[in-house]
Protein backbone atom coordinates (compact mmCIF):
# COMPACT_ATOMS: atom_id res chain seq x y z
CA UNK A 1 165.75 26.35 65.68
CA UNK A 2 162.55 26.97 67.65
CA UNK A 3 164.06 28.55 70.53
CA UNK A 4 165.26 31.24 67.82
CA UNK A 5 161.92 31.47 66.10
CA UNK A 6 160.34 32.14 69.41
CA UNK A 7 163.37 35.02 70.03
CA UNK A 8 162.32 36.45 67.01
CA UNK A 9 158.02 36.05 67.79
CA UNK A 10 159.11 37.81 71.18
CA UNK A 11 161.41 40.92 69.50
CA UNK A 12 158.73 41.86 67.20
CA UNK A 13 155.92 41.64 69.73
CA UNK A 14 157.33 43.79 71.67
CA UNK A 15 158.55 46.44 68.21
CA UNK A 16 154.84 45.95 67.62
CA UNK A 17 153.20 46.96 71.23
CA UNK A 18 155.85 50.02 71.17
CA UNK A 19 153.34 52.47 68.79
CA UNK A 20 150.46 51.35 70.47
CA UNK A 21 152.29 52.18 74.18
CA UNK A 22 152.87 55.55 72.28
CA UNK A 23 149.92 56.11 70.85
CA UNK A 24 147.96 55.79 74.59
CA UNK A 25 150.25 57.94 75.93
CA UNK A 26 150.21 60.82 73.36
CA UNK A 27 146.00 60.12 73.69
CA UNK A 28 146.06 60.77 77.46
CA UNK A 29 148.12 63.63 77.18
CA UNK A 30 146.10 65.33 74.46
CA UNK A 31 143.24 64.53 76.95
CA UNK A 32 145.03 66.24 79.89
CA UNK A 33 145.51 69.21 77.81
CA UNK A 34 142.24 69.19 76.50
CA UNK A 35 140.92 69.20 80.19
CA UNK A 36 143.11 72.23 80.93
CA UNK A 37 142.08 74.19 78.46
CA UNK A 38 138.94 73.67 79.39
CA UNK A 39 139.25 74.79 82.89
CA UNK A 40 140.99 77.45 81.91
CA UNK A 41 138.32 79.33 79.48
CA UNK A 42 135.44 78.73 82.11
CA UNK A 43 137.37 80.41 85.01
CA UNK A 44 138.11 82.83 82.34
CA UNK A 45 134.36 83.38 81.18
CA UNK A 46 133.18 83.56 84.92
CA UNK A 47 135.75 86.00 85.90
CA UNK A 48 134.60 88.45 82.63
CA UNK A 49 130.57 87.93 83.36
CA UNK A 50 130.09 87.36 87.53
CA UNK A 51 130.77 90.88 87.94
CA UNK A 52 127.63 91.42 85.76
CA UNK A 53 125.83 89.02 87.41
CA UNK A 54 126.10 90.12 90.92
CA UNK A 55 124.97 93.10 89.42
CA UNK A 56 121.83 91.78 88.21
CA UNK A 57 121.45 90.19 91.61
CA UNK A 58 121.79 93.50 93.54
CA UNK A 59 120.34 95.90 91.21
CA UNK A 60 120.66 99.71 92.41
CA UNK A 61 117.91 101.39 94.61
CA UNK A 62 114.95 103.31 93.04
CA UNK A 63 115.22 107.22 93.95
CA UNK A 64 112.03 106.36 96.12
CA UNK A 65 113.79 103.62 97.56
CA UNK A 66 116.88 105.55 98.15
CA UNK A 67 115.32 107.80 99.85
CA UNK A 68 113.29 105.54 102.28
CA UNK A 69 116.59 103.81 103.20
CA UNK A 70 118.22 107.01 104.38
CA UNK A 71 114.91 107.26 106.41
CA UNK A 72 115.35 103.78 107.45
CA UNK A 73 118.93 103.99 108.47
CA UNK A 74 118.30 107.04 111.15
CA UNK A 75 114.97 105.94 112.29
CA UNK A 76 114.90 101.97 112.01
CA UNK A 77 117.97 100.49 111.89
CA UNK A 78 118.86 100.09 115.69
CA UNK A 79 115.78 97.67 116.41
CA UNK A 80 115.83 96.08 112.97
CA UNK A 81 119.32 95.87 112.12
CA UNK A 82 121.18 97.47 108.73
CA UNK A 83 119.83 95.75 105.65
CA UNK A 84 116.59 94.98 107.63
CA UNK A 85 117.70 91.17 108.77
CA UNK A 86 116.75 92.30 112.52
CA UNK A 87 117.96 92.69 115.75
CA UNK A 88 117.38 89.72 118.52
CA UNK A 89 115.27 91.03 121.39
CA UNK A 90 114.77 94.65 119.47
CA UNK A 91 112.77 94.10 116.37
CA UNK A 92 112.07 91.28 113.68
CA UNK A 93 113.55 91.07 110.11
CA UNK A 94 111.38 92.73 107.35
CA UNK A 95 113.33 91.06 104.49
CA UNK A 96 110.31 89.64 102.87
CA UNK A 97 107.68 91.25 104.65
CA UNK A 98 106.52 94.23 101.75
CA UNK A 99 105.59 97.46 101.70
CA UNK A 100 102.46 96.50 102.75
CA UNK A 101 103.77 96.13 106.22
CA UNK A 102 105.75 99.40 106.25
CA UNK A 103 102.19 101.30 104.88
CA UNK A 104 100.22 99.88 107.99
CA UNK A 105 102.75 99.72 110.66
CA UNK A 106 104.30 103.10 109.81
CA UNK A 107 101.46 104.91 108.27
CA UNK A 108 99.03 104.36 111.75
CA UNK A 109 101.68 105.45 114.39
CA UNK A 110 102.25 101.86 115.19
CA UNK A 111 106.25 102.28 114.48
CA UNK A 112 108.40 103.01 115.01
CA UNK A 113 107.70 101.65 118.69
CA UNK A 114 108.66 103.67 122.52
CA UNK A 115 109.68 100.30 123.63
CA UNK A 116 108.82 96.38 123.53
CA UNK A 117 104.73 96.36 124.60
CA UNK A 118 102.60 93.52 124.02
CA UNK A 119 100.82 95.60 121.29
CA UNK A 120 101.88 98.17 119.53
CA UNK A 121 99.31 100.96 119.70
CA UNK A 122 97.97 103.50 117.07
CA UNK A 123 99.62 107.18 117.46
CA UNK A 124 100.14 109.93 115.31
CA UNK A 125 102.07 108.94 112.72
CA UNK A 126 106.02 110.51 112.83
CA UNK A 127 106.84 110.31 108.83
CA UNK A 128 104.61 111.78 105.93
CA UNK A 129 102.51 109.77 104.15
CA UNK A 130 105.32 110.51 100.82
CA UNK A 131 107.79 109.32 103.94
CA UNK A 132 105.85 106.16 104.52
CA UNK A 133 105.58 105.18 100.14
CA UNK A 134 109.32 105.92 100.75
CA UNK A 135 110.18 103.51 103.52
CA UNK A 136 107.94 100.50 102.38
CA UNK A 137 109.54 100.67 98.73
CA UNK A 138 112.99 100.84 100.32
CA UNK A 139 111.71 97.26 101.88
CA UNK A 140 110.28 96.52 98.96
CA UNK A 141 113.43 96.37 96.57
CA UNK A 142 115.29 94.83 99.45
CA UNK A 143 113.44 91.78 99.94
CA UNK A 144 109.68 91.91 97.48
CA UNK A 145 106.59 90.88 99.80
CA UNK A 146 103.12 92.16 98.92
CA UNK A 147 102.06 95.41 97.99
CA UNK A 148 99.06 97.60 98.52
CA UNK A 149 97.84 98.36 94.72
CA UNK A 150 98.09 102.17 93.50
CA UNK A 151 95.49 104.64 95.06
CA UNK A 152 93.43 106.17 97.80
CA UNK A 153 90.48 105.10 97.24
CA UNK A 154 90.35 101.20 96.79
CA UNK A 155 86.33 100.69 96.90
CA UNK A 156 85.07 102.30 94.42
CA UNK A 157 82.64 100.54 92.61
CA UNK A 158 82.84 97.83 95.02
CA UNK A 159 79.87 95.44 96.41
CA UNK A 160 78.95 96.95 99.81
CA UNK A 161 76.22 93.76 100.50
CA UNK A 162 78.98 91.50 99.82
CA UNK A 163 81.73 92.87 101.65
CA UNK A 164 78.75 93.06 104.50
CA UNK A 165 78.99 89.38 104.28
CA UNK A 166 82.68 88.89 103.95
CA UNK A 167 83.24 91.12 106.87
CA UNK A 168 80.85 89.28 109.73
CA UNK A 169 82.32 85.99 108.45
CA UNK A 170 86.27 86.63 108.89
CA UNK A 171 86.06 89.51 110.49
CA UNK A 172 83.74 90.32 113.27
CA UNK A 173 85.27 87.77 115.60
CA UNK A 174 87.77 89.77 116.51
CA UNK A 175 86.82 93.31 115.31
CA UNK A 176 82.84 93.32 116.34
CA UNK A 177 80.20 93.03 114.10
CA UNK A 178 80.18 97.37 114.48
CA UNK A 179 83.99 97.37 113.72
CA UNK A 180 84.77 98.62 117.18
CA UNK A 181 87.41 95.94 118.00
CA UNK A 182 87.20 94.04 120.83
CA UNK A 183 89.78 92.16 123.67
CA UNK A 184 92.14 89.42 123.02
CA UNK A 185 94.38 87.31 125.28
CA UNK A 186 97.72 88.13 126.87
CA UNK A 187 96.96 91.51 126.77
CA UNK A 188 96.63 92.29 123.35
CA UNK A 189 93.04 93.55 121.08
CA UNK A 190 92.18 94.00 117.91
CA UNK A 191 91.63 97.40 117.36
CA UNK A 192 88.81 99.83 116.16
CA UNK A 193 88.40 100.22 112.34
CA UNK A 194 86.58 103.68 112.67
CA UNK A 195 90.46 105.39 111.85
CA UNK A 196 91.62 103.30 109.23
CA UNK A 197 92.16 104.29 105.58
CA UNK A 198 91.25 102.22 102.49
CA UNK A 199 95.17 101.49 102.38
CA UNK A 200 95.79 100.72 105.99
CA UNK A 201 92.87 98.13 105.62
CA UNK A 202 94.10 96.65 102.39
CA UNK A 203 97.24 96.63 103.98
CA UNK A 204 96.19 95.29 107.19
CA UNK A 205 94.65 91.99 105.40
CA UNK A 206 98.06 91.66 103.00
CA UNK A 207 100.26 91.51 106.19
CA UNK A 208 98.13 90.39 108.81
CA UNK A 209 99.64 92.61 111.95
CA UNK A 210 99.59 91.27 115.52
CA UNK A 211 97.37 88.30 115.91
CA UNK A 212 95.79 89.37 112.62
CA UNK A 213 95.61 86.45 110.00
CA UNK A 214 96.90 87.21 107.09
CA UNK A 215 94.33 87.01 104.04
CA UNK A 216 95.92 86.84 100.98
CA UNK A 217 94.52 86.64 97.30
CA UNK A 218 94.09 83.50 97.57
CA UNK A 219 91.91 83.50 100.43
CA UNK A 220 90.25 86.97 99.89
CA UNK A 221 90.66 88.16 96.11
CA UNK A 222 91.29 91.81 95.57
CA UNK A 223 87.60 92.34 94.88
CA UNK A 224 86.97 90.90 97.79
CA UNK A 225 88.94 92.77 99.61
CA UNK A 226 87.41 96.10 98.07
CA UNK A 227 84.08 94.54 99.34
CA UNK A 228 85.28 94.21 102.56
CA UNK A 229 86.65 98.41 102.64
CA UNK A 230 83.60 99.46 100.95
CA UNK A 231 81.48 97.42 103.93
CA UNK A 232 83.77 99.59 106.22
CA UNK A 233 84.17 103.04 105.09
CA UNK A 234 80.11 103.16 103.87
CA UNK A 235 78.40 101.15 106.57
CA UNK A 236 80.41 101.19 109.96
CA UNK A 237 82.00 104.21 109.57
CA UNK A 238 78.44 106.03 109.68
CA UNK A 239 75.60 106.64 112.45
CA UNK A 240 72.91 104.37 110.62
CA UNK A 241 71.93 102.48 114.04
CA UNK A 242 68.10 102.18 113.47
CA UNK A 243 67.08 100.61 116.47
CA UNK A 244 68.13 103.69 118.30
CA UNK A 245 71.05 103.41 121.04
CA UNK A 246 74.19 100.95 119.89
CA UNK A 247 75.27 99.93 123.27
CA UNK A 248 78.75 100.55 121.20
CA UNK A 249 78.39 98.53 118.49
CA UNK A 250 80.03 94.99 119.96
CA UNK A 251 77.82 93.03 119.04
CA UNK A 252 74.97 90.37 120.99
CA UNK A 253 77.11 89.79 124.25
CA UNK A 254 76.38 93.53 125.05
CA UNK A 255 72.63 93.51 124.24
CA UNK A 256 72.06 90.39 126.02
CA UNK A 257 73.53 91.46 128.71
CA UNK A 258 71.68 94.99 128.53
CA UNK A 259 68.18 92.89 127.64
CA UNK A 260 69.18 90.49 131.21
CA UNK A 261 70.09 93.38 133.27
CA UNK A 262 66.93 95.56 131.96
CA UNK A 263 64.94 92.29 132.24
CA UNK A 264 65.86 90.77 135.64
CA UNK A 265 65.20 94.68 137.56
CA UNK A 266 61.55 94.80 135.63
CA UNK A 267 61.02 91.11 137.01
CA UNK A 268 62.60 92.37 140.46
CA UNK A 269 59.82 95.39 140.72
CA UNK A 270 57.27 93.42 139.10
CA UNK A 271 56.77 91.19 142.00
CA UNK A 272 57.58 93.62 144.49
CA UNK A 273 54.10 95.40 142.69
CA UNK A 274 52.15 91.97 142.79
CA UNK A 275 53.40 91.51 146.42
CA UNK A 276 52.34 94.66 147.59
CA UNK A 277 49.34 94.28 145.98
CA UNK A 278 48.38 91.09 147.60
C-alpha cells in the first residue's frame, strides 16, 4: 500500500514540474526573441543615421577653403602629403597646426621651401595675400589650430609702454632689444622684425616658428599681444636712437664691446703721450 502511494506522490510530481519545465522554456525563448529584435532595430537605426553622421564629421569645404586646397594640392602636397598628414623626410603634418601657421610661413616667403635648410628664410612671397587667407582656412577646416583674429591692423589702441615691457622680457633674448634678431645654434637665428606685419607677428607668437616658443593666450593674452605689435611697429620700426649712432640696435654686447675697443686704444695712446712726455 505504500509502495503505491509513493507511485502515485512520484506520477504527479513529475505532471506537476511539466508546466513549470514549459513555462522556463517558453520564458527563455521569448527572451531570445526579445534579444533579436533588439539587435535587429539598432543595426537598423545605425544603418538609416551613420550616413548622417559621417556627414557631420566631415562637413564640406568653405568656398575659401576650397579654393586653398586646390592651391594646396599643386603647390604643397608633395612635401606634406594629400590631406596634410605629411611626408617623412619632406615636410611635417599641419593637421592641427592653424591658419596661423599657413599666414606666417606662407605669407613671409618662408614656404613653400627650395629644399630641406636648417632655417627656412624670408623671400618674396609666391601666393597673394587672398592666396595665403585661402590656404590657411583650407588647414583650418581640415584640422582647427589657432587663428590670427580679423584685420590689418591689430594695435590699435594698444599700450605701447607695456608692450615695451612685454617685448624686452620674452622677447629680446632672441630678437635684440632693437628687434634686429640675432644668432642661434646649429645654424639657425631668429630673424629681424623690421619686415613683419601686425599679422605675421600675431601669427608668429600663435605658432611659434623655428625655435620660436609658442605664446599662447594663456601665456600672452590678446591684449598683450597687441602691446607687444604696437611696441614693434611704433618704436623699433622707427629711427628714434637718441644717443646718436645704434651700433645696429643688438643690444649691450655691441656697445661694450664698442666702449672696450674705443676705451683700451685711448688708454693705448694715453700712455704713449705720458711716456713721451716723460
Amino acid at each position: 500500500m505504500t509502495s503505491d502511494n509513493d507511485r502515485r506522490g512520484g506520477l504527479l510530481a513529475r505532471l506537476r514540474g511539466r508546466p513549470a519545465a514549459r513555462s522556463r522554456g517558453r520564458r527563455r525563448l521569448g527572451a531570445a526573441v526579445r534579444l533579436i529584435a533588439a539587435l535587429t532595430l539598432a543595426g537598423g537605426a545605425y544603418t538609416v543615421f551613420a550616413p548622417g553622421v559621417q556627414a557631420q564629421e566631415n562637413p564640406p569645404l568653405t568656398g575659401a577653403a576650397a579654393e586653398g586646397k586646390a592651391l594646396f594640392d599643386v603647390s604643397c602636397v608633395t612635401c606634406h602629403g594629400r590631406n596634410a598628414q605629411g611626408v617623412e623626410g619632406r615636410g611635417p603634418s599641419l593637421v592641427g597646426v592653424g591658419s596661423a601657421s599657413v599666414e606666417f610661413q606662407v605669407g613671409s616667403g618662408r614656404m613653400p621651401m627650395a629644399r630641406q635648410e636648417a632655417q627656412a628664410m624670408r623671400k618674396p612671397p609666391v601666393f597673394t595675400d587672398e592666396q595665403v587667407r585661402q590656404l590657411g582656412q583650407y588647414i583650418q577646416e581640415l584640422g582647427g589650430g589657432p587663428q590670427v583674429p580679423a584685420g590689418n591692423d591689430l594695435h590699435r589702441n594698444a599700450d605701447m609702454a607695456a608692450g615695451g615691457e612685454l617685448f624686452r622680457i620674452n622677447c629680446s633674448q632672441c630678437h635684440a632689444f632693437g628687434g634686429g634678431g640675432g644668432a642661434l645654434s646649429s645654424g639657425k637665428y631668429a630673424p629681424s622684425l623690421k619686415p613683419a606685419s601686425d599679422r605675421q607677428i600675431y601669427a608668429a607668437m600663435l605658432s611659434g616658428p623655428q625655435n620660436m616658443p609658442v605664446f599662447g593666450d594663456n601665456q600672452i593674452t590678446p591684449e598683450q599681444k597687441a602691446d607687444i605689435i604696437a611696441y614693434i611697429q611704433e618704436t623699433l620700426k622707427h629711427d628714434q636712437d637718441q644717443g646718436g649712432f645704434n651700433l645696429g640696435r643688438y643690444g649691450p654686447s655691441t656697445e661694450g664691446l664698442a666702449i672696450f675697443l674705443i676705451g683700451i686704444v685711448a688708454l693705448v695712446f694715453a700712455s704713449l703721450w705720458i711716456a713721451g712726455k716723460s
